[in-house]
N, C-alpha and C. Protein backbone atom coordinates (compact mmCIF):
# COMPACT_ATOMS: atom_id res chain seq x y z
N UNK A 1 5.53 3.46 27.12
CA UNK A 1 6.28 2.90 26.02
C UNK A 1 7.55 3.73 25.83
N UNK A 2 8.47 3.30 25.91
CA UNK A 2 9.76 3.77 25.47
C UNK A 2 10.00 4.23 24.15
N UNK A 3 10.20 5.34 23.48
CA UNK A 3 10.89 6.28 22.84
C UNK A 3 12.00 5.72 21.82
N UNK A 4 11.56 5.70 20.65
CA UNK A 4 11.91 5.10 19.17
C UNK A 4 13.14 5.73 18.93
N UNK A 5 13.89 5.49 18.46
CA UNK A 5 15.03 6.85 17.98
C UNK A 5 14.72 6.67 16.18
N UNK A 6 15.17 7.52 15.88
CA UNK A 6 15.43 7.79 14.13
C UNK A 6 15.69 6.40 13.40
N UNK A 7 17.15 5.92 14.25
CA UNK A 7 17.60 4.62 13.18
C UNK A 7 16.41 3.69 13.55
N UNK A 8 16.05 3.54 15.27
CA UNK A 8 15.27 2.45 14.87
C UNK A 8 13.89 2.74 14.08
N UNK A 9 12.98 3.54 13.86
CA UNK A 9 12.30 4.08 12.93
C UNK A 9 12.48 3.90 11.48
N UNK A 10 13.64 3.93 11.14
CA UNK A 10 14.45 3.99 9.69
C UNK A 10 14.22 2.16 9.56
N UNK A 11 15.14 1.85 10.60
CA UNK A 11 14.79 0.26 10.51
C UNK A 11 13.61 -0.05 10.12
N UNK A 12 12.38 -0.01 11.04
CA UNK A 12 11.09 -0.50 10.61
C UNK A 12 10.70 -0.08 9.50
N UNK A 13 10.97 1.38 8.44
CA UNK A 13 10.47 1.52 7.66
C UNK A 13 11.20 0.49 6.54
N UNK A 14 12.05 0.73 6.49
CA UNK A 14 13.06 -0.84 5.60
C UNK A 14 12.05 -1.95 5.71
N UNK A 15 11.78 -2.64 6.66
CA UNK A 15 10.78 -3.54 7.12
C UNK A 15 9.85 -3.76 6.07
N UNK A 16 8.97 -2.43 6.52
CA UNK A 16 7.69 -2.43 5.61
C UNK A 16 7.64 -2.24 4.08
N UNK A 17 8.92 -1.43 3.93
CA UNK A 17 9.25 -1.87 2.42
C UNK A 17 9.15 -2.79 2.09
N UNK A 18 10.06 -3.64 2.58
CA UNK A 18 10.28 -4.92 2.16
C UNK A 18 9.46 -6.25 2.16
N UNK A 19 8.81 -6.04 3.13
CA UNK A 19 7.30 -6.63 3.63
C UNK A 19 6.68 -6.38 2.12
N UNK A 20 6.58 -4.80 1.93
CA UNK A 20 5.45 -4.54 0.57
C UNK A 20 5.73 -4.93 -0.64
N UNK A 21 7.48 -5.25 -1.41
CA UNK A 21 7.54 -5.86 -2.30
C UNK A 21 7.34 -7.11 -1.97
N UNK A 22 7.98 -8.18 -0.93
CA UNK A 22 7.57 -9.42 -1.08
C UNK A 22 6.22 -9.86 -1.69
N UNK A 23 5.32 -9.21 -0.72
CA UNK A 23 3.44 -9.27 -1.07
C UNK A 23 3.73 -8.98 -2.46
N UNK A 24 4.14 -7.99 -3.22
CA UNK A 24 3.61 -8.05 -4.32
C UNK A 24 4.44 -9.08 -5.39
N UNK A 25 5.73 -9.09 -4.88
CA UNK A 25 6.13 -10.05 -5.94
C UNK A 25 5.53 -11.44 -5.83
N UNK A 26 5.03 -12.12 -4.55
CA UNK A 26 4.51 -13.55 -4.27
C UNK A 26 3.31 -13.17 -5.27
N UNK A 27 2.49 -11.88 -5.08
CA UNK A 27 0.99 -11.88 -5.76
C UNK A 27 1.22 -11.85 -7.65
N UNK A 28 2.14 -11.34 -7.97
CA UNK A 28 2.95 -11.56 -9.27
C UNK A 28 2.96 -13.03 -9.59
N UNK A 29 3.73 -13.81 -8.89
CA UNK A 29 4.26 -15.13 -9.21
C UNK A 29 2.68 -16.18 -9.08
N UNK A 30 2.04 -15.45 -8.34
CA UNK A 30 0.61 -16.51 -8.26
C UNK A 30 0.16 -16.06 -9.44
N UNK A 31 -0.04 -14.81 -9.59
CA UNK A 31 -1.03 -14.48 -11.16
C UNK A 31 -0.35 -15.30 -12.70
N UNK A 32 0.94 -15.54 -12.43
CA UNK A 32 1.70 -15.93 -13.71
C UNK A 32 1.59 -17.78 -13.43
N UNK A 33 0.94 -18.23 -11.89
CA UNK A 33 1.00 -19.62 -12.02
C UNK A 33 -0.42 -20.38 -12.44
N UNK A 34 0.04 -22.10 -13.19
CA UNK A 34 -0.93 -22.11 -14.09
C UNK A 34 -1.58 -23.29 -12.75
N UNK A 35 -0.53 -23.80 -11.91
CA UNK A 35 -1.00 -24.89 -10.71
C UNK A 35 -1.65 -24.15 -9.64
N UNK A 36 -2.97 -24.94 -9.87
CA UNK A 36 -3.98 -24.19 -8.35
C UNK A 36 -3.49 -24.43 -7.38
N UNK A 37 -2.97 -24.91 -7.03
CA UNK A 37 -2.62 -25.26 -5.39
C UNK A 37 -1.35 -24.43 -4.90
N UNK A 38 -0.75 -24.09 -6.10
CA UNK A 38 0.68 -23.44 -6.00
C UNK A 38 0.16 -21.95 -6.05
N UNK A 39 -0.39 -21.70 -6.76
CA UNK A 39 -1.14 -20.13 -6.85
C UNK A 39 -1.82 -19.98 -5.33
N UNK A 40 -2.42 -20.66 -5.34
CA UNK A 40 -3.27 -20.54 -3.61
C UNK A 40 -2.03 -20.22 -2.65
N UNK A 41 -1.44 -21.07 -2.69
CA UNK A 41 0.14 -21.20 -1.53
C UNK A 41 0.08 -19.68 -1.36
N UNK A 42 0.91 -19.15 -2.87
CA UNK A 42 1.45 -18.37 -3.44
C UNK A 42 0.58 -16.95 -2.67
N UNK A 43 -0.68 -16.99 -2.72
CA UNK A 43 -1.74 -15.91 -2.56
C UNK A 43 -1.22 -15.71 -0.56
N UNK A 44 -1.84 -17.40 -0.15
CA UNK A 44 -1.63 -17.09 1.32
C UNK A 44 -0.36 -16.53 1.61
N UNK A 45 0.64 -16.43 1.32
CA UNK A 45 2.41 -16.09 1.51
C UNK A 45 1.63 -14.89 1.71
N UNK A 46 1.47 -14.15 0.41
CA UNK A 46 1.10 -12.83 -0.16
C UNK A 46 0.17 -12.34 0.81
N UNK A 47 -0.96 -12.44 1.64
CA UNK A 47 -1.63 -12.35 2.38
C UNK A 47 -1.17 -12.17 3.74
N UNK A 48 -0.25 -13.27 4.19
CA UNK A 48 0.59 -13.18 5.33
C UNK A 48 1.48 -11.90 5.43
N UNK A 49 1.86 -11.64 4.16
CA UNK A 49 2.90 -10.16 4.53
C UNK A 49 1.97 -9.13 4.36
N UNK A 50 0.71 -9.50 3.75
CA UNK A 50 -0.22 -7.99 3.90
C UNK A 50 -0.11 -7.36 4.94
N UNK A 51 -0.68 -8.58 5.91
CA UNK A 51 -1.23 -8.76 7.24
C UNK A 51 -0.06 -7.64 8.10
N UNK A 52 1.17 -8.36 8.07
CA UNK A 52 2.03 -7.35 8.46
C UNK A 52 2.42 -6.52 8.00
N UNK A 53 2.47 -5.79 6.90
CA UNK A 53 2.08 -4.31 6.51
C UNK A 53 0.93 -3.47 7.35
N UNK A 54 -0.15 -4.36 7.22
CA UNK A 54 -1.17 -3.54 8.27
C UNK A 54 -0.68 -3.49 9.92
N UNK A 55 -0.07 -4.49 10.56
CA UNK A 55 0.58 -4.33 11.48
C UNK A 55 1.56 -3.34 11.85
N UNK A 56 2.43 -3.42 10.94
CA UNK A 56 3.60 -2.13 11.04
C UNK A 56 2.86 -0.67 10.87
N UNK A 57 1.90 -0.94 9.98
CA UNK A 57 1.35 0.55 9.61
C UNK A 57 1.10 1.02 10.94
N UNK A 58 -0.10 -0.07 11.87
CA UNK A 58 -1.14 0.84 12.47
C UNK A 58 0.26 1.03 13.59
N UNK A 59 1.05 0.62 13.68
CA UNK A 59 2.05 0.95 14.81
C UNK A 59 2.56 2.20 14.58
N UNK A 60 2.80 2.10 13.25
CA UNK A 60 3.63 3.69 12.97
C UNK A 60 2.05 5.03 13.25
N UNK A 61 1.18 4.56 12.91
CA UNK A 61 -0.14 5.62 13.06
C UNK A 61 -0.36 5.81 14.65
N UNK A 62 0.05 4.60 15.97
CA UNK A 62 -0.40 5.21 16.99
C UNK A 62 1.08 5.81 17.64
N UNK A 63 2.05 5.53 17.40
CA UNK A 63 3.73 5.93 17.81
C UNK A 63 3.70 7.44 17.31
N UNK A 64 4.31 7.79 18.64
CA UNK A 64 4.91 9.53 18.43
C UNK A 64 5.87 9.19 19.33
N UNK A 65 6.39 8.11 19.41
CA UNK A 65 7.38 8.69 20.52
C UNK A 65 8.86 8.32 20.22
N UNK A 66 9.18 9.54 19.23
CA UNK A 66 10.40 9.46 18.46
C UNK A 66 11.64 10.29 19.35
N UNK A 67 12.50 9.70 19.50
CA UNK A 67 13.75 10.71 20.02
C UNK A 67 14.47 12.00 19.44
């Protein structure tokens, strides 16, 4: 595997930021909705960016190979 540098590192962490507010603001907007079907939506969105939070994580947990 080829060798990460800083910015791109910096990049992905931006990523997962951003990944982690979406999830929580979608999980916000489901708790405040009163339509089941829209809350459900709302949950799976929220679920979908979990998913890739855990993705990015376990990448950053097996990666050492920073420049």
């Amino acid at each position: 595997m080829n060798q990460l540098t800083i910015r791109e590192l910096t990049m992905m962490e931006d990523e997962l930021r951003a990944e982690q507010i979406t999830g929580k603001t979608l999980n916000w907007c489901a708790s405040q909705c009163q339509d089941t079907s829209t809350r459900e939506l709302l949950e799976q969105m929220a679920e979908q960016h979990q998913l890739r939070i855990a993705e990015l994580s376990q990448y950053f947990n097996r990666t050492n190979h920073v420049q």
